[in-house]
N, C-alpha and C. Protein backbone atom coordinates (compact mmCIF):
# COMPACT_ATOMS: atom_id res chain seq x y z
N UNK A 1 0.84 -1.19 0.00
CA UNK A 1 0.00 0.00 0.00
C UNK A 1 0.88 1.23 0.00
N UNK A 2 0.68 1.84 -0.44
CA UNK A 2 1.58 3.79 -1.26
C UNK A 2 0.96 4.30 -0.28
N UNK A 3 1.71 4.98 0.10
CA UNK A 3 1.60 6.63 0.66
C UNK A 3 1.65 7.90 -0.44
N UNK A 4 0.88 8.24 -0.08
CA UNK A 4 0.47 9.77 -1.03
C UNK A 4 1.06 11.33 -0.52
N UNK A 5 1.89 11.55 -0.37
CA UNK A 5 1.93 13.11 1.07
C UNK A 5 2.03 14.53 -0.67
N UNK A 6 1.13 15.64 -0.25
CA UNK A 6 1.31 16.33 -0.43
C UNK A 6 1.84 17.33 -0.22
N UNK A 7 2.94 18.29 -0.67
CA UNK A 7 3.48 19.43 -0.18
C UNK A 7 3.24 20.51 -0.76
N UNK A 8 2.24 21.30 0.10
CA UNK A 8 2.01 22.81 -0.63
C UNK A 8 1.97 24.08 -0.32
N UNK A 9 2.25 24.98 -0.71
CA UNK A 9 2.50 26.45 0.51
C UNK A 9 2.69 27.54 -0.93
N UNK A 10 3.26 28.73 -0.25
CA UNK A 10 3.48 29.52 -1.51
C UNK A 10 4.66 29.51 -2.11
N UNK A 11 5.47 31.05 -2.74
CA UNK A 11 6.75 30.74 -3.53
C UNK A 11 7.48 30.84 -2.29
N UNK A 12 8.75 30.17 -1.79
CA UNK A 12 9.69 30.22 -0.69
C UNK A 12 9.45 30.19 0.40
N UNK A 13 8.20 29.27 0.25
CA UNK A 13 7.97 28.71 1.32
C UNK A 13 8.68 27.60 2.14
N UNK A 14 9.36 27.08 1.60
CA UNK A 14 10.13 25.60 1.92
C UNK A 14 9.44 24.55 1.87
N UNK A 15 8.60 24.22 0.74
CA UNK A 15 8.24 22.97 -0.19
C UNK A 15 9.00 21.85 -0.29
N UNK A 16 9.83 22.86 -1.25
CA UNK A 16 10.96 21.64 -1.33
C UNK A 16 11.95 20.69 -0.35
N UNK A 17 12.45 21.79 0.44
CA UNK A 17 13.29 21.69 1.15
C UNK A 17 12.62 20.21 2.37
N UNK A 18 11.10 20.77 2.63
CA UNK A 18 10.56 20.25 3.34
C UNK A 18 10.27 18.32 3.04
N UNK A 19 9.58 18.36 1.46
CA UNK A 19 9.45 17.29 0.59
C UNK A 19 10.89 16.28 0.41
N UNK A 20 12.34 17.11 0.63
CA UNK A 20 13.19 16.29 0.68
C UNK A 20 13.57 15.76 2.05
N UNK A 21 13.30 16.54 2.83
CA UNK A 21 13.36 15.86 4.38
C UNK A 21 12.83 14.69 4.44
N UNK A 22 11.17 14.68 4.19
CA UNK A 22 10.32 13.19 3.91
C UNK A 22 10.48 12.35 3.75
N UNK A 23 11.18 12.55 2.37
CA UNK A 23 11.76 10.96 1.84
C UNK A 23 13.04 10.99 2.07
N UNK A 24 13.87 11.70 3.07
CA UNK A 24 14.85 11.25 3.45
C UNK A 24 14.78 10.13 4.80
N UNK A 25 13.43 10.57 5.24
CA UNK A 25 12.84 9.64 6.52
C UNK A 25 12.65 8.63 6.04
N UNK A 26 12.22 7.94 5.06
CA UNK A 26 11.66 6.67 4.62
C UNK A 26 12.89 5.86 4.54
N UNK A 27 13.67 6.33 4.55
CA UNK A 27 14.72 5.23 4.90
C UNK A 27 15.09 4.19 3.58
N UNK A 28 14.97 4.92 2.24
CA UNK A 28 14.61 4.00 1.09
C UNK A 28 15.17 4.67 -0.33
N UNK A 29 15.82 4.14 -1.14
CA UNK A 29 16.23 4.50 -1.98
C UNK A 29 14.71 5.64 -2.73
N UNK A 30 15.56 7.20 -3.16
CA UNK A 30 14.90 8.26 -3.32
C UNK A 30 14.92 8.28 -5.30
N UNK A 31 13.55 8.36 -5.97
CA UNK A 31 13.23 8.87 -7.26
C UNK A 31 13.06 9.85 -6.98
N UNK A 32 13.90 11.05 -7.95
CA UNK A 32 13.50 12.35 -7.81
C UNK A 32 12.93 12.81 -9.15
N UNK A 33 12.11 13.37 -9.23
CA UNK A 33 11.13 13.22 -10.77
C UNK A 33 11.08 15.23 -10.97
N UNK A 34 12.20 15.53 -11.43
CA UNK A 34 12.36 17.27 -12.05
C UNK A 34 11.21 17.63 -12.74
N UNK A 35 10.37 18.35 -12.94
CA UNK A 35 9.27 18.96 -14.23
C UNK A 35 9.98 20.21 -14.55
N UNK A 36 11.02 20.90 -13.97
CA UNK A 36 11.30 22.21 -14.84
C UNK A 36 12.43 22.27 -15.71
N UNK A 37 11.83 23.22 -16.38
CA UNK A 37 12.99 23.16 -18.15
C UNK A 37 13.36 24.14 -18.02
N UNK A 38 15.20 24.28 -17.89
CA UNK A 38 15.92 25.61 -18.07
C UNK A 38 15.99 26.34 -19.72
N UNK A 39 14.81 27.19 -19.33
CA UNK A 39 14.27 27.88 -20.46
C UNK A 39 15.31 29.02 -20.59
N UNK A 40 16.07 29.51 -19.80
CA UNK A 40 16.61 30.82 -19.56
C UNK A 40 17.55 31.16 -18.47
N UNK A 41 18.21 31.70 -18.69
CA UNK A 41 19.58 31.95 -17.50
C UNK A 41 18.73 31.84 -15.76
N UNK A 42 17.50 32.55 -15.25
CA UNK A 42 17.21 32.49 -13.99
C UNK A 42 16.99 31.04 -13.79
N UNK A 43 16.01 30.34 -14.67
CA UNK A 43 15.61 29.03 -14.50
C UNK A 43 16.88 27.87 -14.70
N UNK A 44 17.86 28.27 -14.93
CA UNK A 44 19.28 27.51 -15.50
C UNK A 44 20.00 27.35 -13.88
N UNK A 45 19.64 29.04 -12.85
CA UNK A 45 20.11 29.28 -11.69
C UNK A 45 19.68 28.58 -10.98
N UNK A 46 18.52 28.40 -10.84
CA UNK A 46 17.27 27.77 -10.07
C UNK A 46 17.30 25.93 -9.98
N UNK A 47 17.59 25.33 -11.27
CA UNK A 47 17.11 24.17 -11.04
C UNK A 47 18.88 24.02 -10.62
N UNK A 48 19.96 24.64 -10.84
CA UNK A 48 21.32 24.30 -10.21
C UNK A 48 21.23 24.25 -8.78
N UNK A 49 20.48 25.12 -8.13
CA UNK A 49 20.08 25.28 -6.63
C UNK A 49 19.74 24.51 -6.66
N UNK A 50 18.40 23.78 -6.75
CA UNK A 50 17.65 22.57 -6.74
C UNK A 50 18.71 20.95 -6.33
N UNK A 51 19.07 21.45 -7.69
CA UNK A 51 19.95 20.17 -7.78
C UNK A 51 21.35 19.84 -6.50
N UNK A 52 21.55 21.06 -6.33
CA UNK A 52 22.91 21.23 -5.22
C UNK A 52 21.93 20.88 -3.73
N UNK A 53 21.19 20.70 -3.46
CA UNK A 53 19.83 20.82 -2.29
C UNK A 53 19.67 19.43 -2.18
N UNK A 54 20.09 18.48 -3.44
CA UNK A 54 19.38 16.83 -3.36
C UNK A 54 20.51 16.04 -2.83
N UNK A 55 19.55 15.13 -2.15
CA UNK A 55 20.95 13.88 -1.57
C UNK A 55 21.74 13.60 -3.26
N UNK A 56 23.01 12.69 -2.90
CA UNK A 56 24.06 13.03 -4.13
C UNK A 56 23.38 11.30 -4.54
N UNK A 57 22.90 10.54 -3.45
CA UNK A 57 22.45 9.18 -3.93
C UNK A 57 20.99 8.88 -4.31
N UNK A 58 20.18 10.09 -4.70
CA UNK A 58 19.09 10.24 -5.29
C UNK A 58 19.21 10.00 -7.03
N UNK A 59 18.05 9.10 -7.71
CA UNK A 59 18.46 9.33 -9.15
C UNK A 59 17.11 10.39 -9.41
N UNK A 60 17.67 11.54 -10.38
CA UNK A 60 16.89 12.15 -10.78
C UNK A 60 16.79 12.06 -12.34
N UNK A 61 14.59 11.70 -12.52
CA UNK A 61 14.64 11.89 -14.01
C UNK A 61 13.89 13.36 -14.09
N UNK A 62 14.68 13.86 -15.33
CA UNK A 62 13.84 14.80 -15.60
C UNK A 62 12.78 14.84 -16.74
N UNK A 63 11.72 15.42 -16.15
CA UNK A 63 10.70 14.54 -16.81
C UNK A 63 9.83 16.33 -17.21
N UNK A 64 9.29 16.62 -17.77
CA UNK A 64 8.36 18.17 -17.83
C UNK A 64 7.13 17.56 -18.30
N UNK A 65 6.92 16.59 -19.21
CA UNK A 65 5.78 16.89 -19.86
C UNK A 65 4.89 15.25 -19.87
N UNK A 66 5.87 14.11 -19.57
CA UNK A 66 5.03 12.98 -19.75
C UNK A 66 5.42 11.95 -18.03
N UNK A 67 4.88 12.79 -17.09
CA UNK A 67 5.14 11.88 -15.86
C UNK A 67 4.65 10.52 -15.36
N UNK A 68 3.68 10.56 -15.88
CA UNK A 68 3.36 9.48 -15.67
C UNK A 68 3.90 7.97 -16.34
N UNK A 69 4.19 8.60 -17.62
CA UNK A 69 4.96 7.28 -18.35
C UNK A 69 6.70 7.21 -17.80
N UNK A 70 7.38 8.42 -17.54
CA UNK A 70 8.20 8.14 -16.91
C UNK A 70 8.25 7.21 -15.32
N UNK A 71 7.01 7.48 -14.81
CA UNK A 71 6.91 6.45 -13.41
C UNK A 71 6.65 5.16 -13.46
N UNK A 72 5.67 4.85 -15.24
CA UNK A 72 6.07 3.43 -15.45
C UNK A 72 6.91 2.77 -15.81
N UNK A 73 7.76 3.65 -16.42
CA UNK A 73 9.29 3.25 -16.91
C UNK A 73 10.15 2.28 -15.68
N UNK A 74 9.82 2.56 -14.53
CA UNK A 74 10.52 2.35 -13.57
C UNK A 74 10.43 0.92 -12.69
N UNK A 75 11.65 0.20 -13.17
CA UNK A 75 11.12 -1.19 -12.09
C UNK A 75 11.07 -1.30 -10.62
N UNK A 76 10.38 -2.68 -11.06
CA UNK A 76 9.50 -2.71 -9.43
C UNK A 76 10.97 -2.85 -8.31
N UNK A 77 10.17 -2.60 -7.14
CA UNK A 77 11.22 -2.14 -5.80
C UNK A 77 10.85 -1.05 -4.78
N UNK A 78 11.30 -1.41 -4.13
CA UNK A 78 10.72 -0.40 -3.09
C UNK A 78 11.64 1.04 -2.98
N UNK A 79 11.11 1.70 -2.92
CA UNK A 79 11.00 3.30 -3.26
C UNK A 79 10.33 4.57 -2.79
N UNK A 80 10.45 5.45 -2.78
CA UNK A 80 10.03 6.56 -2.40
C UNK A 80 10.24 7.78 -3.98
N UNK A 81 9.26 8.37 -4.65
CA UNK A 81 9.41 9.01 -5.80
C UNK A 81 9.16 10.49 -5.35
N UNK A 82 9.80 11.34 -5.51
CA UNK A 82 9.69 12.96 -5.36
C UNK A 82 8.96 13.42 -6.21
N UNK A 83 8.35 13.88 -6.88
CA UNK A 83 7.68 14.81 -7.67
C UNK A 83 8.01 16.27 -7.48
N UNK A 84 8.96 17.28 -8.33
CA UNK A 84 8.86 18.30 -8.00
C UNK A 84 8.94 19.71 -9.38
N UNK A 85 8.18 19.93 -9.59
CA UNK A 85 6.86 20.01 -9.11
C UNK A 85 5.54 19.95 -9.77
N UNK A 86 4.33 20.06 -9.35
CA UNK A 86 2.67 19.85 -10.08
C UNK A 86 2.54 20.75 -10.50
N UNK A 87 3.15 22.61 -10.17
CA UNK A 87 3.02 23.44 -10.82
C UNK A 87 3.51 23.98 -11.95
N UNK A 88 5.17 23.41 -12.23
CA UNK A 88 5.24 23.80 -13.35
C UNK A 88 4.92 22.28 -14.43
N UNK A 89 4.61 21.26 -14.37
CA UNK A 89 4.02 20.50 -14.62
C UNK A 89 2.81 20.87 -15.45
N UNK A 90 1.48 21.37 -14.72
CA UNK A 90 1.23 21.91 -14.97
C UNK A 90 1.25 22.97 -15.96
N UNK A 91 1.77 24.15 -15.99
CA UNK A 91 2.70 25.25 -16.74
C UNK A 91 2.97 24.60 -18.10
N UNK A 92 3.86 23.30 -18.09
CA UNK A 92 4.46 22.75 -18.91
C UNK A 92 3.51 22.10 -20.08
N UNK A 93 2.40 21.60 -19.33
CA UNK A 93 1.20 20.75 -20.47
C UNK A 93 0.81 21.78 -20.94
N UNK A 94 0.40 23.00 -20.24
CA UNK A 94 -0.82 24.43 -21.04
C UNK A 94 0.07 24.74 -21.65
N UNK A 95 1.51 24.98 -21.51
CA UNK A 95 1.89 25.28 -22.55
C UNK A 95 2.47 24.84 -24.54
N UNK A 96 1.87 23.60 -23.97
CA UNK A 96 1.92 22.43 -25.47
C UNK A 96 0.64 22.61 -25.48
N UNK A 97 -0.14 22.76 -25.47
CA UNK A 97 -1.51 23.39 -25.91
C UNK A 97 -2.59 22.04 -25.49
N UNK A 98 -2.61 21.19 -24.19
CA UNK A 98 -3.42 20.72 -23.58
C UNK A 98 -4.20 21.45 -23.07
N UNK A 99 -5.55 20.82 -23.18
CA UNK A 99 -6.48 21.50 -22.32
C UNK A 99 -6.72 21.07 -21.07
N UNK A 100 -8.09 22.04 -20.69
CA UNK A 100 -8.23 21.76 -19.01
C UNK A 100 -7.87 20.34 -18.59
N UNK A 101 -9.33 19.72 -19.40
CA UNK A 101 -9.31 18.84 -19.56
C UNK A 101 -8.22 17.35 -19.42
N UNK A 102 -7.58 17.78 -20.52
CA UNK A 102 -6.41 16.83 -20.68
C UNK A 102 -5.16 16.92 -19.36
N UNK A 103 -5.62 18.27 -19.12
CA UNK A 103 -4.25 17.99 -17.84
C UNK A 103 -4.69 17.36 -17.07
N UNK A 104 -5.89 17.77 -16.52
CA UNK A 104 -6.67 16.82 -15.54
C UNK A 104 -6.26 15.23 -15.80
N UNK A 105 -6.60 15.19 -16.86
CA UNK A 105 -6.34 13.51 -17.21
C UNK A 105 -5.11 13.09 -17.20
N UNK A 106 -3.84 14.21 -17.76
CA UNK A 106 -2.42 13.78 -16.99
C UNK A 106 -2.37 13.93 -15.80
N UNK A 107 -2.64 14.61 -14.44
CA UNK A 107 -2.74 14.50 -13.34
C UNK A 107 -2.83 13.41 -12.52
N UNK A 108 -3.87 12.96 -13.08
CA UNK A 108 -4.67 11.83 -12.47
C UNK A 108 -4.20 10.58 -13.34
N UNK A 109 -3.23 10.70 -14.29
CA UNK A 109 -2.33 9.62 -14.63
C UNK A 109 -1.20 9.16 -13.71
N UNK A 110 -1.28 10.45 -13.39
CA UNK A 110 0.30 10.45 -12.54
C UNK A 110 0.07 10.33 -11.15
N UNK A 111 -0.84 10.72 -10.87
CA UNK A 111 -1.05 10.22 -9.36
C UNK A 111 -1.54 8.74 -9.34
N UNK A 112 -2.38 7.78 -10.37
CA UNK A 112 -2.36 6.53 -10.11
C UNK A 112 -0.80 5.66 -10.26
N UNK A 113 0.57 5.90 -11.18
CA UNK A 113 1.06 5.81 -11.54
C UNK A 113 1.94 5.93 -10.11
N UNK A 114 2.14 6.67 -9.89
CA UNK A 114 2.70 7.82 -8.39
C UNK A 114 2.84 6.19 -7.48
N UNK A 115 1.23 5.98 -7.19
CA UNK A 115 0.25 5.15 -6.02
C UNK A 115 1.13 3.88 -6.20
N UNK A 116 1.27 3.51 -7.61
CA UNK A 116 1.51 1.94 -8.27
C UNK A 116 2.80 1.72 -7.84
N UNK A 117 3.76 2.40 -8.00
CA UNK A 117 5.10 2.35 -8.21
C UNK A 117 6.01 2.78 -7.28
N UNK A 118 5.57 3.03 -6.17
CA UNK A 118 6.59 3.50 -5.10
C UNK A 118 5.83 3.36 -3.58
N UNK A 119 6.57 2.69 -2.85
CA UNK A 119 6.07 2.74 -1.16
C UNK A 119 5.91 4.04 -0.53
N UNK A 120 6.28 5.25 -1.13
CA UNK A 120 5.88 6.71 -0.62
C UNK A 120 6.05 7.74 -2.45
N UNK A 121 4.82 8.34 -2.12
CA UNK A 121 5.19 9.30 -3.42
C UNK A 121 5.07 10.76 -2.64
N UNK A 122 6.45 11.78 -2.52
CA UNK A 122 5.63 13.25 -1.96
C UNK A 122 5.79 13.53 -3.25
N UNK A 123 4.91 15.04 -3.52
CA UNK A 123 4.39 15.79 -4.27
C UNK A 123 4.35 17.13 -3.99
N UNK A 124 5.14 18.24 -4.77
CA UNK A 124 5.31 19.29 -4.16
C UNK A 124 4.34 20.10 -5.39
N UNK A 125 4.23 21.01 -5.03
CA UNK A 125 2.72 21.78 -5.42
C UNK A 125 2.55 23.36 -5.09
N UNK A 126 2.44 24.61 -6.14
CA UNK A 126 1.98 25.87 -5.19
C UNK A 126 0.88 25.83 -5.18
N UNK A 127 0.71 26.84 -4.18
CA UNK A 127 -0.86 27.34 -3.75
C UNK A 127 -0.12 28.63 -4.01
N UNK A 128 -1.27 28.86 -5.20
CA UNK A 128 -1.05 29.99 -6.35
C UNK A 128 -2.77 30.76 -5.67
N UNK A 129 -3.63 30.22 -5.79
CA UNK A 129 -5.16 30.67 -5.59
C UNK A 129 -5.35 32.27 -4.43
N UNK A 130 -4.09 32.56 -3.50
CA UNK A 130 -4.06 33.62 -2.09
C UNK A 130 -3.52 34.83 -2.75
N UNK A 131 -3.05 34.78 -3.63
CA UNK A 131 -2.11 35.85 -4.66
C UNK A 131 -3.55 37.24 -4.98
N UNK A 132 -3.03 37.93 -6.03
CA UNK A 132 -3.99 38.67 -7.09
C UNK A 132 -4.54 38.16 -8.00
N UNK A 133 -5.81 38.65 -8.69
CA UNK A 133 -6.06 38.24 -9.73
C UNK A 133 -5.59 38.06 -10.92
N UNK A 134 -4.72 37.58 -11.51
CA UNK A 134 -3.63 37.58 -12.77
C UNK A 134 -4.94 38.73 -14.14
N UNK A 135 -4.22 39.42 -14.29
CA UNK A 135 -4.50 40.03 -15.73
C UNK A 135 -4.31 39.60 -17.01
N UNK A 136 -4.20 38.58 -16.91
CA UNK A 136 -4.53 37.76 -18.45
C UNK A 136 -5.15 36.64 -18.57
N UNK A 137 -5.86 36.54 -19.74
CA UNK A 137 -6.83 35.29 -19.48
C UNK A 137 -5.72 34.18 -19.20
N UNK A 138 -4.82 34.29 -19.74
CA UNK A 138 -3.73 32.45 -19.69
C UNK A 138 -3.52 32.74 -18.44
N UNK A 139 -2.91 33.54 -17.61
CA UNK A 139 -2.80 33.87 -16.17
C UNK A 139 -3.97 33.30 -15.27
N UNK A 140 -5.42 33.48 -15.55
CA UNK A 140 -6.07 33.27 -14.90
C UNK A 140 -6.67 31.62 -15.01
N UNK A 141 -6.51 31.23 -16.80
CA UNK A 141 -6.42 29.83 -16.74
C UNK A 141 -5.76 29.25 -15.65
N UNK A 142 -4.42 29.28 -15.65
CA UNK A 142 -3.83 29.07 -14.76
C UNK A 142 -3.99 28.40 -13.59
N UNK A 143 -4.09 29.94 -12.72
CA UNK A 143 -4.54 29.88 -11.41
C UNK A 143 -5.71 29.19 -11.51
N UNK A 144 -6.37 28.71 -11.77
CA UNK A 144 -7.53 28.51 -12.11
C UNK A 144 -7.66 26.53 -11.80
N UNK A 145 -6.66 26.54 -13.13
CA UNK A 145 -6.84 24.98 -13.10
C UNK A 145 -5.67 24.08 -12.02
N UNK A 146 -4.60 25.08 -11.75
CA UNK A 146 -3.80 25.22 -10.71
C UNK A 146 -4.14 24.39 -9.39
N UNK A 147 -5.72 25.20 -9.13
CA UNK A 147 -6.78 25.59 -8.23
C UNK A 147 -7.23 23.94 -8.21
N UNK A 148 -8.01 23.75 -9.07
CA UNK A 148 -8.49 22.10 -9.53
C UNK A 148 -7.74 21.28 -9.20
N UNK A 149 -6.05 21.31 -9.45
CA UNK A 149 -5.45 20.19 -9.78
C UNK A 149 -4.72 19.64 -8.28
N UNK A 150 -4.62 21.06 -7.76
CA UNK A 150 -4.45 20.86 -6.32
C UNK A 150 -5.35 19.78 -5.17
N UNK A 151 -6.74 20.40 -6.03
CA UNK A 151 -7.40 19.80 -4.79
C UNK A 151 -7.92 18.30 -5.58
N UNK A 152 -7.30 18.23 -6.79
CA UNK A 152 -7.43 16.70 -7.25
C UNK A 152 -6.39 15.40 -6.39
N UNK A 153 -5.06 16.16 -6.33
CA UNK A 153 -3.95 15.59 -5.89
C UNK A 153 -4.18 15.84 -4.15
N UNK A 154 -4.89 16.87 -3.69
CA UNK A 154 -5.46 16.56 -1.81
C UNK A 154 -6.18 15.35 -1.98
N UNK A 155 -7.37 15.90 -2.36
CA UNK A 155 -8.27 14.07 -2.51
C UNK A 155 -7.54 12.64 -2.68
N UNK A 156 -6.47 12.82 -3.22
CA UNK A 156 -5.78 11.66 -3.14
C UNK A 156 -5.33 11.36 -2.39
N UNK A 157 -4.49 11.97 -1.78
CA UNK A 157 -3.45 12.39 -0.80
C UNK A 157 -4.23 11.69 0.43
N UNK A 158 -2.41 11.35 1.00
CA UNK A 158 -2.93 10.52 2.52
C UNK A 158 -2.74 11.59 3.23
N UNK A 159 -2.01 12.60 3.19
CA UNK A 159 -1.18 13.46 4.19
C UNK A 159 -0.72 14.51 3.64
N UNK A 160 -1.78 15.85 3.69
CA UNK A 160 -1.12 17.19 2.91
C UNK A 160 -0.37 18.60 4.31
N UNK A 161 0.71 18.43 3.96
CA UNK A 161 1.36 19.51 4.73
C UNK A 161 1.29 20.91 3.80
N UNK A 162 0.94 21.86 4.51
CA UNK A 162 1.02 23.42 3.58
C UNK A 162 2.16 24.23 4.49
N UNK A 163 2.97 24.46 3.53
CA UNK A 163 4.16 25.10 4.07
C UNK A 163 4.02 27.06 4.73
N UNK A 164 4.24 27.33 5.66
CA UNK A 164 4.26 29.04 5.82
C UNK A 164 5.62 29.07 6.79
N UNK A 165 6.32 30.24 6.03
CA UNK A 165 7.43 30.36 6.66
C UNK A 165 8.11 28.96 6.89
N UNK A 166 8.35 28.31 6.07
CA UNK A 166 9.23 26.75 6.12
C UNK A 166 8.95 26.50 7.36
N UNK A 167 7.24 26.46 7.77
CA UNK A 167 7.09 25.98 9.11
C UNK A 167 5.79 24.73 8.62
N UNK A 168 5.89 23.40 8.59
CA UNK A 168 4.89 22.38 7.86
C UNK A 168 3.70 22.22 9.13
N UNK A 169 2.81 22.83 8.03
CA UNK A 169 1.27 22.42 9.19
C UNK A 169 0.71 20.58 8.47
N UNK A 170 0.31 20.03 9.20
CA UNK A 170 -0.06 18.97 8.57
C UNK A 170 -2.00 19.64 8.19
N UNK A 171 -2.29 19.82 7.53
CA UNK A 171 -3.91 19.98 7.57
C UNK A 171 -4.41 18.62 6.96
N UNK A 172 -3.86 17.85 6.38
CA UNK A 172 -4.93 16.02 6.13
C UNK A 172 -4.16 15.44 7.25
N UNK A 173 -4.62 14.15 8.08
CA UNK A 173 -4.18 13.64 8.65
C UNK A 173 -3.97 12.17 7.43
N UNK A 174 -2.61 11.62 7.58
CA UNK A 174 -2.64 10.24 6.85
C UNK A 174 -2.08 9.20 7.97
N UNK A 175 -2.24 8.01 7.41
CA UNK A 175 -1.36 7.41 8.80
C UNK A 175 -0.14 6.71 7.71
N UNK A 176 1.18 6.97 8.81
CA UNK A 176 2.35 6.68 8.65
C UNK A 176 2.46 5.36 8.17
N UNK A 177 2.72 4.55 6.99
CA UNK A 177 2.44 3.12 6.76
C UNK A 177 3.67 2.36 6.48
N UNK A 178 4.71 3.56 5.97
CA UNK A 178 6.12 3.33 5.77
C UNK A 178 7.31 4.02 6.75
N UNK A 179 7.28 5.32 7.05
CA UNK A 179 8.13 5.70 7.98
C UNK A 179 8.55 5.32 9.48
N UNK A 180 9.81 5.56 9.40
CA UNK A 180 10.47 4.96 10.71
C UNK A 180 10.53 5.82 11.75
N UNK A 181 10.12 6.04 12.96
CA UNK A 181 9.75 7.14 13.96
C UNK A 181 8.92 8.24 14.04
């Protein structure tokens, strides 16, 4: 039986930071599953941070646009898979010109996929929805389906922590089925 944990909060919140603690608890060889594409010198800065932040015995795939088939790629064994992250994930499908729709349906590929293939899956995620109203319709798509996909991947979820001030509130309760202490 999989563990599901969600991680979600705003930008610098300590998501990440938090999501790698997790599966450093599980005590279990770590999948780390990248969705962002160094499009540009900041994002080139960013996923180098990222990457300097991960245990050195983690394998990371980088994956942007087809996660779920990358999680079947993967043989059986016990595991713990990172996901990071649903938002630009997200980002990444609207911007190949999927619809609502269809992301939804990659979502929910990837979270059965997630469930199948690993004794813990976290999932890191913003909560974009507390912000302003974005001034453009793609902006507000966005936030929008952002909004949806979040609370597709809670419903799943055994255990959603929302990050403030890199301080983790648990708001789902899940029970612990793999972790040690």
């Amino acid at each position: 039986m999989s563990e599901l944990i969600l991680v979600t909060g705003g930008v610098r919140s300590g998501k990440s930071n938090y999501a790698q603690h997790l599966a450093k608890s599980f005590k279990r060889k770590v999948i780390y599953i990248a969705t962002a594409e160094a499009l540009d010198s900041d994002m080139k800065k960013r996923i180098g941070s990222h990457k300097k932040s991960r245990d050195k015995s983690w394998v990371t795939i980088e994956e942007p646009l087809r996660v779920s088939g990358a999680v079947k790629k993967l043989p059986a064994g016990e595991r713990v898979i990172l996901l990071d992250c649903l938002t630009l994930f997200i980002s990444n499908l609207i911007l190949k010109g999927l619809s609502d729709a269809a992301v939804c349906g990659e979502i929910n590929a990837a979270l059965k996929a997630l469930k199948r293939k690993s004794d813990a899956a976290i999932i890191v995620t913003n909560e974009v929805g507390s912000g302003i109203v974005p001034d453009t319709k793609l902006g507000r798509r966005f936030r929008d389906l952002q909004g949806k996909v979040n609370q597709i991947a809670s419903g799943a979820a055994d255990c959603v922590y929302l990050m403030v001030s890199g301080i983790p509130l648990k708001i789902k309760q899940g029970e612990n089925k793999w972790r040690k202490g």
